[in-house]
PDB file of N, CA and C in Angstrom:
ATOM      1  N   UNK A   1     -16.781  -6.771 -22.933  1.00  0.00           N
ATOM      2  CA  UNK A   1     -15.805  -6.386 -21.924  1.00  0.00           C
ATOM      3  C   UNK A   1     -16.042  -7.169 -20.644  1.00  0.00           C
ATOM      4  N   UNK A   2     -17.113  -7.965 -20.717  1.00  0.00           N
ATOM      5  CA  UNK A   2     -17.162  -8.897 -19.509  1.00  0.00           C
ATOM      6  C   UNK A   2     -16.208  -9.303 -18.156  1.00  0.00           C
ATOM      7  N   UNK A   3     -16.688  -8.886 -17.294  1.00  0.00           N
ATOM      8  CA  UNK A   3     -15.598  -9.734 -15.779  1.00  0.00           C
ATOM      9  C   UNK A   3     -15.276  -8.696 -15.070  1.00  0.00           C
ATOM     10  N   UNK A   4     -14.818  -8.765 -13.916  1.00  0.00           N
ATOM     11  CA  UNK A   4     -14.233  -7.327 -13.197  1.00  0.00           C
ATOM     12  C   UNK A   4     -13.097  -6.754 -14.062  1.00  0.00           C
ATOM     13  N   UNK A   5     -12.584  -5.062 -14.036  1.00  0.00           N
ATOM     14  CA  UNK A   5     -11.487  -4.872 -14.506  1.00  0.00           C
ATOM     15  C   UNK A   5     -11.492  -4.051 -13.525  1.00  0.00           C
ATOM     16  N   UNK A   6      -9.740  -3.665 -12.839  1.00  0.00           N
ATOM     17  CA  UNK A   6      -9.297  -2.402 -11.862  1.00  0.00           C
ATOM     18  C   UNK A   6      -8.852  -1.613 -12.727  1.00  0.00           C
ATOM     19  N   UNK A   7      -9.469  -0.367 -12.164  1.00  0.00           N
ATOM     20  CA  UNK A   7      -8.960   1.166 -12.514  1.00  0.00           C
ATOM     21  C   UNK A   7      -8.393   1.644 -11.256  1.00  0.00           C
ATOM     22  N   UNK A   8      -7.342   2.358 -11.359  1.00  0.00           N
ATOM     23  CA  UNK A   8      -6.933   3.601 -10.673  1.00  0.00           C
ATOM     24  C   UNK A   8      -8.033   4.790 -10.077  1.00  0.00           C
ATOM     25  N   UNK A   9      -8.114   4.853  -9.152  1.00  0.00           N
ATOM     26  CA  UNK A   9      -9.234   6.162  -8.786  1.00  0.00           C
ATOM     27  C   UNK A   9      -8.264   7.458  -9.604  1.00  0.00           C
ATOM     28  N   UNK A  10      -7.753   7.574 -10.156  1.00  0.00           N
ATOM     29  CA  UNK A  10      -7.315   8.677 -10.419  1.00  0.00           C
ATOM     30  C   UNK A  10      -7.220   8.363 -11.984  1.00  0.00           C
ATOM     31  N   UNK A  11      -7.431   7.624 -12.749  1.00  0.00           N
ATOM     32  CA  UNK A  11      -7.546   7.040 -14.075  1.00  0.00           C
ATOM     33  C   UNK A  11      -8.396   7.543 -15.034  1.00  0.00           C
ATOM     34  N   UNK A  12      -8.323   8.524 -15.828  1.00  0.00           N
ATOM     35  CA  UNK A  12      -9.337   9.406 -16.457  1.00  0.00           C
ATOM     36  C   UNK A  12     -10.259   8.717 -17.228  1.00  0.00           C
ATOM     37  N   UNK A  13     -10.268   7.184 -17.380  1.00  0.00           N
ATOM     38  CA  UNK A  13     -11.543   6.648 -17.423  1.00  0.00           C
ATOM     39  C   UNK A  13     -12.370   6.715 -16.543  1.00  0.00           C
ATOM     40  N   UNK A  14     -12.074   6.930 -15.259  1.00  0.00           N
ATOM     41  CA  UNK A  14     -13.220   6.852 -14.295  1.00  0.00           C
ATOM     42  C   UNK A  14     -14.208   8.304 -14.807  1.00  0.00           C
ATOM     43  N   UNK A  15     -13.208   9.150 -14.957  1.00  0.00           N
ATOM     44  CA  UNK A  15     -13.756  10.733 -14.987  1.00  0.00           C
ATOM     45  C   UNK A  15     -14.513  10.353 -16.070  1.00  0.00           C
ATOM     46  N   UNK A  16     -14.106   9.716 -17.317  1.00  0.00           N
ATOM     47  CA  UNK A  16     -15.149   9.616 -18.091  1.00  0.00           C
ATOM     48  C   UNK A  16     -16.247   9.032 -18.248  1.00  0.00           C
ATOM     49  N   UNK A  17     -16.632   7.732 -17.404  1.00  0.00           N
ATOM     50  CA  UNK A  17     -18.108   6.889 -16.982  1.00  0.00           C
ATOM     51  C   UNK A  17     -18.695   7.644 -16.249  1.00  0.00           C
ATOM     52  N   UNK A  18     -17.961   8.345 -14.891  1.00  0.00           N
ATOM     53  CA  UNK A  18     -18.861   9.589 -14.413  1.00  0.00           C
ATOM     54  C   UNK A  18     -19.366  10.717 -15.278  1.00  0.00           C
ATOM     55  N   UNK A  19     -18.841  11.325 -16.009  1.00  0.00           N
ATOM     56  CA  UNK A  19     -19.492  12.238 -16.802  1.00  0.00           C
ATOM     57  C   UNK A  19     -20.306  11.893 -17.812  1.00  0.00           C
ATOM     58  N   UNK A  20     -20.524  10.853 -18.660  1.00  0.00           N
ATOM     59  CA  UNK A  20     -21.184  10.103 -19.539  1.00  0.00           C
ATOM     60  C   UNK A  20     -22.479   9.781 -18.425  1.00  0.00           C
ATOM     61  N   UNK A  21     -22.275   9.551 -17.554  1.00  0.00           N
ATOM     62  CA  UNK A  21     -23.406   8.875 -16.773  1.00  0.00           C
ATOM     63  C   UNK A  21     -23.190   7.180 -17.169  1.00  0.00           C
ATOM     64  N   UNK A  22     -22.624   6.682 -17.569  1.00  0.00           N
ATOM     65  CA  UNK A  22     -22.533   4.945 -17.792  1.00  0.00           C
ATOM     66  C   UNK A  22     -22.207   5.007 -16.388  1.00  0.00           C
ATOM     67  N   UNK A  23     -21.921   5.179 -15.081  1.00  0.00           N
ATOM     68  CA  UNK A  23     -21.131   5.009 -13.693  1.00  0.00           C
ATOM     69  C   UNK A  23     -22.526   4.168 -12.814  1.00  0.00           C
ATOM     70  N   UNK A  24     -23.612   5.015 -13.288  1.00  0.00           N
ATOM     71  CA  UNK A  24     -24.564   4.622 -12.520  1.00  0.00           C
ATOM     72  C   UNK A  24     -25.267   2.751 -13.192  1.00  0.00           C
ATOM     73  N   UNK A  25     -24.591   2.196 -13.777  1.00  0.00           N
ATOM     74  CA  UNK A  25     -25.055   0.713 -14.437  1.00  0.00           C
ATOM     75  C   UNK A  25     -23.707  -0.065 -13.363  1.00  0.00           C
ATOM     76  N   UNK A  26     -22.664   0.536 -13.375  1.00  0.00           N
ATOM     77  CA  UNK A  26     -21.408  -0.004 -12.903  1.00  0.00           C
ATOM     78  C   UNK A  26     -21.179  -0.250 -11.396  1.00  0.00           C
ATOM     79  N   UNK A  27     -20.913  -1.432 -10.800  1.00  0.00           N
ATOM     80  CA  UNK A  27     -20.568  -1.346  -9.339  1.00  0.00           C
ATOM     81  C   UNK A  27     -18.907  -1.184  -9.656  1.00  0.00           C
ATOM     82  N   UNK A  28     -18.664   0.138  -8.128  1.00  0.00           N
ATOM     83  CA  UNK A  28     -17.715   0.081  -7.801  1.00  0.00           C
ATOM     84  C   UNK A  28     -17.031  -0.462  -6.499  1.00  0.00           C
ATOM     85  N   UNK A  29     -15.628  -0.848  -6.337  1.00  0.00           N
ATOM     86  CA  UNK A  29     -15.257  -1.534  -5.324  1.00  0.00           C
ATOM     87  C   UNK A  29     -14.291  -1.282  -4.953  1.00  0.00           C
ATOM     88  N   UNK A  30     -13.864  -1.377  -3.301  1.00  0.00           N
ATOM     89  CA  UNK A  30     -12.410  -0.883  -3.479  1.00  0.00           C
ATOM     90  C   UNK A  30     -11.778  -2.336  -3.339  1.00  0.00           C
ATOM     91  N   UNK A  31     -10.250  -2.231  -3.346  1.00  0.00           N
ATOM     92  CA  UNK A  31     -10.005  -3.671  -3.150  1.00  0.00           C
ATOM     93  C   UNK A  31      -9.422  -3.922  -1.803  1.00  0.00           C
ATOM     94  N   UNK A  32      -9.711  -5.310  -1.282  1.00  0.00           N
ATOM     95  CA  UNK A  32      -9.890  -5.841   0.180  1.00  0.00           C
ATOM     96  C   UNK A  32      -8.547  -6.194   0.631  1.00  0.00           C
ATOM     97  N   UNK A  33      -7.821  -7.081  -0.700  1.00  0.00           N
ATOM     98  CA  UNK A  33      -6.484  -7.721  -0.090  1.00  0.00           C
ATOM     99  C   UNK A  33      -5.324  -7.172  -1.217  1.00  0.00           C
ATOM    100  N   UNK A  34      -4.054  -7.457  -0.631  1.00  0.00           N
ATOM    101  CA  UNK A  34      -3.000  -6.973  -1.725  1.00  0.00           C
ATOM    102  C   UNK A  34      -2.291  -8.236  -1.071  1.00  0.00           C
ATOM    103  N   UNK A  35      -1.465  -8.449  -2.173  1.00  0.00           N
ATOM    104  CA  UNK A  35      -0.308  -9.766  -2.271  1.00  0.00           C
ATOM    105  C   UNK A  35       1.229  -9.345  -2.766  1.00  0.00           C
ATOM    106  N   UNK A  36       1.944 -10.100  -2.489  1.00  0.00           N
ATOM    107  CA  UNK A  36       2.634  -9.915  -3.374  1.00  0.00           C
ATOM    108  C   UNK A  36       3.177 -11.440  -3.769  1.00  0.00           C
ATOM    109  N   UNK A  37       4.276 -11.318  -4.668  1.00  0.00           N
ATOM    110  CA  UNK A  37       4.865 -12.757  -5.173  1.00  0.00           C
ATOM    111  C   UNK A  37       6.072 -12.906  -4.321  1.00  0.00           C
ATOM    112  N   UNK A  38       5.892 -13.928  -3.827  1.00  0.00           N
ATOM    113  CA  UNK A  38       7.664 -14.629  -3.217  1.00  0.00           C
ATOM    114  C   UNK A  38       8.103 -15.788  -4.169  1.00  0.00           C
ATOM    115  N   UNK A  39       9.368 -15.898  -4.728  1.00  0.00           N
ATOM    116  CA  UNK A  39       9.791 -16.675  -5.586  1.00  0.00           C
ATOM    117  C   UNK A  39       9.445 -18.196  -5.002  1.00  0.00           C
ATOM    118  N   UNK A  40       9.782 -18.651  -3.811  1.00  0.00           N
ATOM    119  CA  UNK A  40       9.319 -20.039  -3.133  1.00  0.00           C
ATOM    120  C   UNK A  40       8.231 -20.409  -2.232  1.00  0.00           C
ATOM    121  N   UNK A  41       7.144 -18.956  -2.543  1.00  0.00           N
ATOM    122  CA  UNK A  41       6.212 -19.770  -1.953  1.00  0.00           C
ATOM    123  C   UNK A  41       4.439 -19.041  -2.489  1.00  0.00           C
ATOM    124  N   UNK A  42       4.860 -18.495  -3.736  1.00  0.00           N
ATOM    125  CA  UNK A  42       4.029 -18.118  -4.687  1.00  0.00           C
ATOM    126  C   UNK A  42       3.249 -16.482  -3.918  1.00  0.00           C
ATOM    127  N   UNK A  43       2.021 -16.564  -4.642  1.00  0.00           N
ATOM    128  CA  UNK A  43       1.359 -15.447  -3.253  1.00  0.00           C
ATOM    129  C   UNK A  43       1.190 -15.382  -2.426  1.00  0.00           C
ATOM    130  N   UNK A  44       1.957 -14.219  -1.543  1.00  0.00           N
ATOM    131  CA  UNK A  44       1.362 -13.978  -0.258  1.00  0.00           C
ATOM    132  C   UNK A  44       0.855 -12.801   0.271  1.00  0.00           C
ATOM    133  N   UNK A  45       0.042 -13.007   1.081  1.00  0.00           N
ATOM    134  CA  UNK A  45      -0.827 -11.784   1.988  1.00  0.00           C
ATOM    135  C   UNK A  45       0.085 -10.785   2.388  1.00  0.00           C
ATOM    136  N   UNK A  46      -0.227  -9.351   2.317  1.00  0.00           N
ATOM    137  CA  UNK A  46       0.087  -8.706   2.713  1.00  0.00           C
ATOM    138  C   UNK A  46      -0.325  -7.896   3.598  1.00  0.00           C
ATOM    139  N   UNK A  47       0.507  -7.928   4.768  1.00  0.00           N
ATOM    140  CA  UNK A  47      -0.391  -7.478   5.967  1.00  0.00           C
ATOM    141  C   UNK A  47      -1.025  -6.269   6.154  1.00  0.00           C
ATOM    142  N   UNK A  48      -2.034  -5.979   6.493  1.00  0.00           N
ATOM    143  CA  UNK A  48      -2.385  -4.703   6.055  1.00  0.00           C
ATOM    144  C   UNK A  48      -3.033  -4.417   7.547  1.00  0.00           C
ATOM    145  N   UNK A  49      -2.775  -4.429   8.747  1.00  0.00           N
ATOM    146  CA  UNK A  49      -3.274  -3.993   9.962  1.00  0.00           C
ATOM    147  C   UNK A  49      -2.828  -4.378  11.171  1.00  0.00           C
ATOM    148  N   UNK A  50      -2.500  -4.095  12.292  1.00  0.00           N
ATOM    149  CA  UNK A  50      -1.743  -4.505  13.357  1.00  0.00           C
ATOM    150  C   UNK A  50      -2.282  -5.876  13.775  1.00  0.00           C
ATOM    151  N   UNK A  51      -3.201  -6.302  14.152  1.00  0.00           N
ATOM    152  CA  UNK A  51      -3.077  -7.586  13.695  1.00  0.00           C
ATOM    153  C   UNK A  51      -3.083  -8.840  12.958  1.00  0.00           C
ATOM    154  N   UNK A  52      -2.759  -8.374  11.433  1.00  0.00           N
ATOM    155  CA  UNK A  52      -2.694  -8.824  10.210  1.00  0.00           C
ATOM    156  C   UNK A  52      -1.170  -8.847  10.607  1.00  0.00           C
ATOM    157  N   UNK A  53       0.001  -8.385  11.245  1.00  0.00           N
ATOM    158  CA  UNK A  53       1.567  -7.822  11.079  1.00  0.00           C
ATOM    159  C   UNK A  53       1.691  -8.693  12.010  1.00  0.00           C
ATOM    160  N   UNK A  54       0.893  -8.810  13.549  1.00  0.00           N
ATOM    161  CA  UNK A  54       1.473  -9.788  14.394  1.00  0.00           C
ATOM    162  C   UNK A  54       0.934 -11.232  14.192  1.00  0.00           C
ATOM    163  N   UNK A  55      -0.403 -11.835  13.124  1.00  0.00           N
ATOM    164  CA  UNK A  55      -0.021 -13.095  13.181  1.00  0.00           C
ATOM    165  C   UNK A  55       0.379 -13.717  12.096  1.00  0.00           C
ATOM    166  N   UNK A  56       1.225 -13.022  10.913  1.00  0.00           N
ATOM    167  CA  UNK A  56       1.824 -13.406  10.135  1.00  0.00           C
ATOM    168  C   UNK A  56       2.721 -14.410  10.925  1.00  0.00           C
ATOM    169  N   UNK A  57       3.013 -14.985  10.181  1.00  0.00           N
ATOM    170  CA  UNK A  57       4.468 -16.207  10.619  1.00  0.00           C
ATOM    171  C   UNK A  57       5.735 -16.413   9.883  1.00  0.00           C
ATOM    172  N   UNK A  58       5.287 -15.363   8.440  1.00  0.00           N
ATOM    173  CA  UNK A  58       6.344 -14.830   7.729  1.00  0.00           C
ATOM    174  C   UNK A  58       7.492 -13.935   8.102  1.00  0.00           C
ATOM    175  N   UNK A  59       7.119 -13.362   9.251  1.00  0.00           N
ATOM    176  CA  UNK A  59       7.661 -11.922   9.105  1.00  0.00           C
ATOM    177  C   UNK A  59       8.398 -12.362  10.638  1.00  0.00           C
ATOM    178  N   UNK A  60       9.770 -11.884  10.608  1.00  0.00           N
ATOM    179  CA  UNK A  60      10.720 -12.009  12.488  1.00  0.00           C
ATOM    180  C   UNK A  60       9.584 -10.797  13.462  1.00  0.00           C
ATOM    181  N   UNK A  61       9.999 -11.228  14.563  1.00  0.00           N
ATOM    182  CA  UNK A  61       9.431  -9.866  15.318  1.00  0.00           C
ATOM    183  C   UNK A  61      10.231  -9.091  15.193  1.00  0.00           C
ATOM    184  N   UNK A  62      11.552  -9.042  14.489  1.00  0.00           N
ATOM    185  CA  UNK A  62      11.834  -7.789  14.508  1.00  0.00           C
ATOM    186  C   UNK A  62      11.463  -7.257  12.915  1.00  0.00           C
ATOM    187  N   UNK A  63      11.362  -7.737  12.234  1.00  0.00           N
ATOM    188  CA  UNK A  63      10.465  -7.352  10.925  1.00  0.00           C
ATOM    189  C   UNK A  63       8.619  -6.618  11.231  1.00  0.00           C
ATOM    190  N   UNK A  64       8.315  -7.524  11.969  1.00  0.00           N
ATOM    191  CA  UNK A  64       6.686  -7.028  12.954  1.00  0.00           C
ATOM    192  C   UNK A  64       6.990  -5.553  13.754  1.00  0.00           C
ATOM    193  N   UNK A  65       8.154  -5.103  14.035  1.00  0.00           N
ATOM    194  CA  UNK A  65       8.472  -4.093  14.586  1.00  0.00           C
ATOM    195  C   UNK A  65       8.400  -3.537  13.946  1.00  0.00           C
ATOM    196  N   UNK A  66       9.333  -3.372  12.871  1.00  0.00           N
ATOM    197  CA  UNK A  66       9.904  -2.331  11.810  1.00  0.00           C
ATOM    198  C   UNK A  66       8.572  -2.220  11.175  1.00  0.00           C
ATOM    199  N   UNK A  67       7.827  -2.737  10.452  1.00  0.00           N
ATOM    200  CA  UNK A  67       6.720  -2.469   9.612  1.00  0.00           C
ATOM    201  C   UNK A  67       5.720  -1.599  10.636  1.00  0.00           C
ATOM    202  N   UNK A  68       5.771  -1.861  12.146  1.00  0.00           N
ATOM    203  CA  UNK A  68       4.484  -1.073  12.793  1.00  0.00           C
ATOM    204  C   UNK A  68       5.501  -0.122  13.263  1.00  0.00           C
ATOM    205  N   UNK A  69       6.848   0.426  13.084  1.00  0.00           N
ATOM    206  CA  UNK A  69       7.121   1.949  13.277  1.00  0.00           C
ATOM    207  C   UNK A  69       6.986   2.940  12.045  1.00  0.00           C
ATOM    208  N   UNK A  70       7.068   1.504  10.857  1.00  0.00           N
ATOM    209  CA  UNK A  70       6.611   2.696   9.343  1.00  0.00           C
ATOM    210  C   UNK A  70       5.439   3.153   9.273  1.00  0.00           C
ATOM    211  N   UNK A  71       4.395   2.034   9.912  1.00  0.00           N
ATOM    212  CA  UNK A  71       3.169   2.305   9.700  1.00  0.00           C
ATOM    213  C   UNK A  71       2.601   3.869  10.494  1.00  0.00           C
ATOM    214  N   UNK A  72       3.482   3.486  12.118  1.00  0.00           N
ATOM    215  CA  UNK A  72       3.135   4.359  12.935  1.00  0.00           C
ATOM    216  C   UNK A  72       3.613   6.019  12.500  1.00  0.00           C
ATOM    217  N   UNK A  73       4.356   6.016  11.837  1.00  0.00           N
ATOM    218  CA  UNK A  73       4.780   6.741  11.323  1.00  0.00           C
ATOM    219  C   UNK A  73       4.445   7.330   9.934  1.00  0.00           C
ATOM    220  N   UNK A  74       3.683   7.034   9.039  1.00  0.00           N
ATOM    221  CA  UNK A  74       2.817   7.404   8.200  1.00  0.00           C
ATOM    222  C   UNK A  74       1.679   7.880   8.498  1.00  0.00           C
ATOM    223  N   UNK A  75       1.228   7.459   9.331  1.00  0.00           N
ATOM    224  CA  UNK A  75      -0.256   7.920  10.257  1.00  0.00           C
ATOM    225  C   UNK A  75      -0.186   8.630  10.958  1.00  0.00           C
ATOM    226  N   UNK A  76       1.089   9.032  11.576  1.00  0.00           N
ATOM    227  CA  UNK A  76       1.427  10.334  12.574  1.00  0.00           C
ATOM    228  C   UNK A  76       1.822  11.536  11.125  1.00  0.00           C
ATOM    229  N   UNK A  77       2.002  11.105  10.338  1.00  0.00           N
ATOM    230  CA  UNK A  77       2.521  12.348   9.150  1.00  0.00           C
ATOM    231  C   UNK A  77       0.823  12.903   8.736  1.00  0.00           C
ATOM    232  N   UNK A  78       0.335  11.692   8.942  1.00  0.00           N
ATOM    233  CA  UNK A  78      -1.095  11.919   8.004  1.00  0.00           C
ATOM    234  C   UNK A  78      -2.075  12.737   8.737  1.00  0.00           C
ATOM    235  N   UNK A  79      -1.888  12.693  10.418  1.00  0.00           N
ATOM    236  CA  UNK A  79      -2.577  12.805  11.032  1.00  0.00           C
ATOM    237  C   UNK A  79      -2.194  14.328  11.996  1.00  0.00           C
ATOM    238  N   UNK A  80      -1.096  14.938  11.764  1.00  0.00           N
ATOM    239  CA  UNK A  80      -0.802  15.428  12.670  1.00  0.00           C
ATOM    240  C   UNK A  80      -0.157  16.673  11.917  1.00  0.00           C
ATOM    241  N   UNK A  81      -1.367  17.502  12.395  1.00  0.00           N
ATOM    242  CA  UNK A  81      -1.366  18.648  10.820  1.00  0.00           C
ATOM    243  C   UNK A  81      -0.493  19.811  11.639  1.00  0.00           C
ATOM    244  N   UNK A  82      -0.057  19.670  12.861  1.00  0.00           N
ATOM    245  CA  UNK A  82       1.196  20.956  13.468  1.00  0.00           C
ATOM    246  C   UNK A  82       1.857  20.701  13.043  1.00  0.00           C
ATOM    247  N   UNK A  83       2.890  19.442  12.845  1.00  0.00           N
ATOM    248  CA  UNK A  83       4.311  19.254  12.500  1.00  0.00           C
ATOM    249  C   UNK A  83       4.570  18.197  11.740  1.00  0.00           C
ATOM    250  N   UNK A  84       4.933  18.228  10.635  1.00  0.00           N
ATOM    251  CA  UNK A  84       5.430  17.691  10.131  1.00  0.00           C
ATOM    252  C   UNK A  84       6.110  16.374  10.081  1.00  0.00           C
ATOM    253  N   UNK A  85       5.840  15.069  10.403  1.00  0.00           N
ATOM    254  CA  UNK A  85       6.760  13.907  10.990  1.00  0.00           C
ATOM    255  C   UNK A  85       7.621  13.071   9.843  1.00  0.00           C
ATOM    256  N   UNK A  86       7.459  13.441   8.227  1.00  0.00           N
ATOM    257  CA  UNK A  86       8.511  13.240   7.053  1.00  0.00           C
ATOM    258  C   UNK A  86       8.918  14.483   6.927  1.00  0.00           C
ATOM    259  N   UNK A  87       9.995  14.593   6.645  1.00  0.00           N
ATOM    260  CA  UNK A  87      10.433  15.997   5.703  1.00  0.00           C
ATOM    261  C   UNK A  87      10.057  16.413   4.822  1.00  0.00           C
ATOM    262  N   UNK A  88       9.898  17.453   4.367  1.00  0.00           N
ATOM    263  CA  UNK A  88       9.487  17.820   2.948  1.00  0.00           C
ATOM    264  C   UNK A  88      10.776  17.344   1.839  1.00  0.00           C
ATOM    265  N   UNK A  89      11.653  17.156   2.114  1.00  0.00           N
ATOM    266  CA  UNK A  89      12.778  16.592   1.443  1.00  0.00           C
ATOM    267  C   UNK A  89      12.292  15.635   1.194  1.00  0.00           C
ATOM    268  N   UNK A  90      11.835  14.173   2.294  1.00  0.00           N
ATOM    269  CA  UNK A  90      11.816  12.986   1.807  1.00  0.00           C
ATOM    270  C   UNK A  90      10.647  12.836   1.127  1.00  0.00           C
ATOM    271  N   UNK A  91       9.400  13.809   1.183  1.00  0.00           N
ATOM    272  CA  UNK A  91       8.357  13.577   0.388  1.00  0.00           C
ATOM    273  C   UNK A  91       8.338  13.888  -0.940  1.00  0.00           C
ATOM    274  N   UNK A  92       9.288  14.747  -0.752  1.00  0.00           N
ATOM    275  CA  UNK A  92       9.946  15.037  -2.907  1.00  0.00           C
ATOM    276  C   UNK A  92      10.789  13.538  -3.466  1.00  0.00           C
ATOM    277  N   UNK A  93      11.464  13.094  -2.632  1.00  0.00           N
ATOM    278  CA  UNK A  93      12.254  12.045  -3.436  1.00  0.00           C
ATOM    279  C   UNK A  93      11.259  10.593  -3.713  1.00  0.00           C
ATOM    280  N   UNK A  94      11.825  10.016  -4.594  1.00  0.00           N
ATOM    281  CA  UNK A  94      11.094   8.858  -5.142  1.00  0.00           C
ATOM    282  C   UNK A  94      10.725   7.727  -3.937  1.00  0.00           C
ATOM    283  N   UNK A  95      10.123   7.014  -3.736  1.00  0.00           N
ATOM    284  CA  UNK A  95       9.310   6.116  -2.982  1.00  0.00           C
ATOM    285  C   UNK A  95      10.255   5.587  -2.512  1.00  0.00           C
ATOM    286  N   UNK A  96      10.480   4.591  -3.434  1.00  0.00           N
ATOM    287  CA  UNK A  96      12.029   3.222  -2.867  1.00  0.00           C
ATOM    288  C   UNK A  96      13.189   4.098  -2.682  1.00  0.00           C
ATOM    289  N   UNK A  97      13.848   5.303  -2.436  1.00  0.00           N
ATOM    290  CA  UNK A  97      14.801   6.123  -1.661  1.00  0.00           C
ATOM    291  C   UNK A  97      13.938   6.565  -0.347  1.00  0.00           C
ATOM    292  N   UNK A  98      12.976   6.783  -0.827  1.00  0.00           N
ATOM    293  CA  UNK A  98      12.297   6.711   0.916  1.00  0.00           C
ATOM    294  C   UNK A  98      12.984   5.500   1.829  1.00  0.00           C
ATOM    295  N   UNK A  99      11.989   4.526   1.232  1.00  0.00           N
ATOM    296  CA  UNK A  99      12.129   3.085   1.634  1.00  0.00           C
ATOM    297  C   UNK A  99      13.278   2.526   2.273  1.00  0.00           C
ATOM    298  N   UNK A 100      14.530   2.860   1.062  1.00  0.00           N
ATOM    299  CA  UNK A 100      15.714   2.413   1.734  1.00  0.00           C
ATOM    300  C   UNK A 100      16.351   3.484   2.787  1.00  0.00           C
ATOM    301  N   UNK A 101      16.126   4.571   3.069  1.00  0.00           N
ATOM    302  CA  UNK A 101      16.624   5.531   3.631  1.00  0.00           C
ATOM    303  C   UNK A 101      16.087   5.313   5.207  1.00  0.00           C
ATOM    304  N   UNK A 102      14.564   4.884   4.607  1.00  0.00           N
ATOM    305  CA  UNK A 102      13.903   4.323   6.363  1.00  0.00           C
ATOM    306  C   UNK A 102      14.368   2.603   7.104  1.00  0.00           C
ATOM    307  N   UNK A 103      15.834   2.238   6.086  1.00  0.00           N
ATOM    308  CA  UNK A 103      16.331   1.056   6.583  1.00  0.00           C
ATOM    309  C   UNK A 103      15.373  -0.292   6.610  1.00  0.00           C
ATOM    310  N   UNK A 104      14.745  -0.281   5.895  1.00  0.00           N
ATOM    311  CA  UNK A 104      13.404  -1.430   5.895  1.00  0.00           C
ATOM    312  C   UNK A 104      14.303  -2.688   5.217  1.00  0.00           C
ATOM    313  N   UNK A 105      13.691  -3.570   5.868  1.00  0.00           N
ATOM    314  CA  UNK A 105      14.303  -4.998   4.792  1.00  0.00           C
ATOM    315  C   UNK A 105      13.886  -5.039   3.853  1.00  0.00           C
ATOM    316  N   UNK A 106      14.978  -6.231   2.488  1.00  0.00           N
ATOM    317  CA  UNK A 106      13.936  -6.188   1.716  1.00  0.00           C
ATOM    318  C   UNK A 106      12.741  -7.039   1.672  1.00  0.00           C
ATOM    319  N   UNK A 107      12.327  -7.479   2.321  1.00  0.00           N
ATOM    320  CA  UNK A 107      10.633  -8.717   2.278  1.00  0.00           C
ATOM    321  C   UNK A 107      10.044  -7.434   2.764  1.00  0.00           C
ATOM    322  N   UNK A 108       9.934  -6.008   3.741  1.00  0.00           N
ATOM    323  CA  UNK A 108       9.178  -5.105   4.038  1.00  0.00           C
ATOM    324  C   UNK A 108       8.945  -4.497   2.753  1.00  0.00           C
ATOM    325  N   UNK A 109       9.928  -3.630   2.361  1.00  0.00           N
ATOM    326  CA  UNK A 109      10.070  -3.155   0.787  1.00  0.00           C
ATOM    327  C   UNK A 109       9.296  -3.347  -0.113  1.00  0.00           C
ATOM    328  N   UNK A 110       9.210  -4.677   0.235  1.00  0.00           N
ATOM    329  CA  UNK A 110       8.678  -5.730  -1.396  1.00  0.00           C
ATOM    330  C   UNK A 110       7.088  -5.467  -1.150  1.00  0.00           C
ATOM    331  N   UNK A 111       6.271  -5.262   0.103  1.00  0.00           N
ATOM    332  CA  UNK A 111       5.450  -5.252   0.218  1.00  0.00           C
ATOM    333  C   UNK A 111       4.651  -4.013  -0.598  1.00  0.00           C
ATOM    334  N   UNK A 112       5.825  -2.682  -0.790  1.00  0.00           N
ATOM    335  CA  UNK A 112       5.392  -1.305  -1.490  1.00  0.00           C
ATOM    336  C   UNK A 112       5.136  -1.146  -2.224  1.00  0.00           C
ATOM    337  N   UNK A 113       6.561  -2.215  -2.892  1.00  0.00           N
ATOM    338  CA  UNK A 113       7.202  -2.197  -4.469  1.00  0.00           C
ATOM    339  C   UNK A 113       6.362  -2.577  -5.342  1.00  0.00           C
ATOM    340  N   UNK A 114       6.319  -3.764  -4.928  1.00  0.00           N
ATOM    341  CA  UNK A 114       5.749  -4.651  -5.568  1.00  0.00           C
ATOM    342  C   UNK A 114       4.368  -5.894  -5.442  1.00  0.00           C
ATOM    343  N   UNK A 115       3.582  -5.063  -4.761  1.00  0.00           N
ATOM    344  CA  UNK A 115       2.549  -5.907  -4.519  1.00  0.00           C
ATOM    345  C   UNK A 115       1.179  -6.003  -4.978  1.00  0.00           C
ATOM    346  N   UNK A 116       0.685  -6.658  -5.408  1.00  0.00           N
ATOM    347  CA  UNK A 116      -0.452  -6.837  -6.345  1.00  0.00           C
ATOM    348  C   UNK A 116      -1.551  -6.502  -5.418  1.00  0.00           C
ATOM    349  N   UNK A 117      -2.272  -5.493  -5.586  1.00  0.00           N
ATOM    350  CA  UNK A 117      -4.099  -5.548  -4.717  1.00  0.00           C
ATOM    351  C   UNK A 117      -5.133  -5.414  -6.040  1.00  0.00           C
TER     352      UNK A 117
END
């Protein structure tokens, strides 16, 4: 079975190397970068931090906007245990109806959808 392979933290193989005890021979890792594919310019980085978003050269500033009010806005949901800042509506519906409902372009989108880490 040689070479790295990714699991899911939630992947009931993991549950099973932990309970076997094989976990303790195994390094685990989380992963550092995510990509995704652009048809003309192969992989690219996906920004993953406020200033990972502003020195992209991919992205308009008004794309650099929009991605740091989603962001800001996931972290205020995550973080801010009085009130609520998604609906419980939008947290029942599927991801990409999120997505498009929060008006995102699609090169933002693509970053959710479809990006390899």
């Amino acid at each position: 079975m040689g070479g790295p392979r990714a699991l899911f933290s939630a992947d009931k193989t993991i549950d099973l190397l932990l309970k076997s005890g094989a976990a303790q021979y195994l390094e685990f890792k989380g992963i550092d970068e995510c990509f995704v594919y652009e048809a003309k310019e192969g992989l690219a980085n996906v920004p993953d931090s406020r200033g990972a978003i502003f020195r992209d050269k991919k992205l308009s500033l008004k794309e650099k906007n929009q991605l740091m009010r989603f962001f800001k806005l996931v972290q205020q949901h995550l973080d801010d245990t009085q009130e609520e800042k998604i609906s419980k509506e939008d947290m029942e519906i599927p991801f990409v109806s999120f997505l498009e409902k929060m008006k995102l372009p699609p090169k933002i989108k693509s970053y959710f959808t479809i990006s390899v880490c």
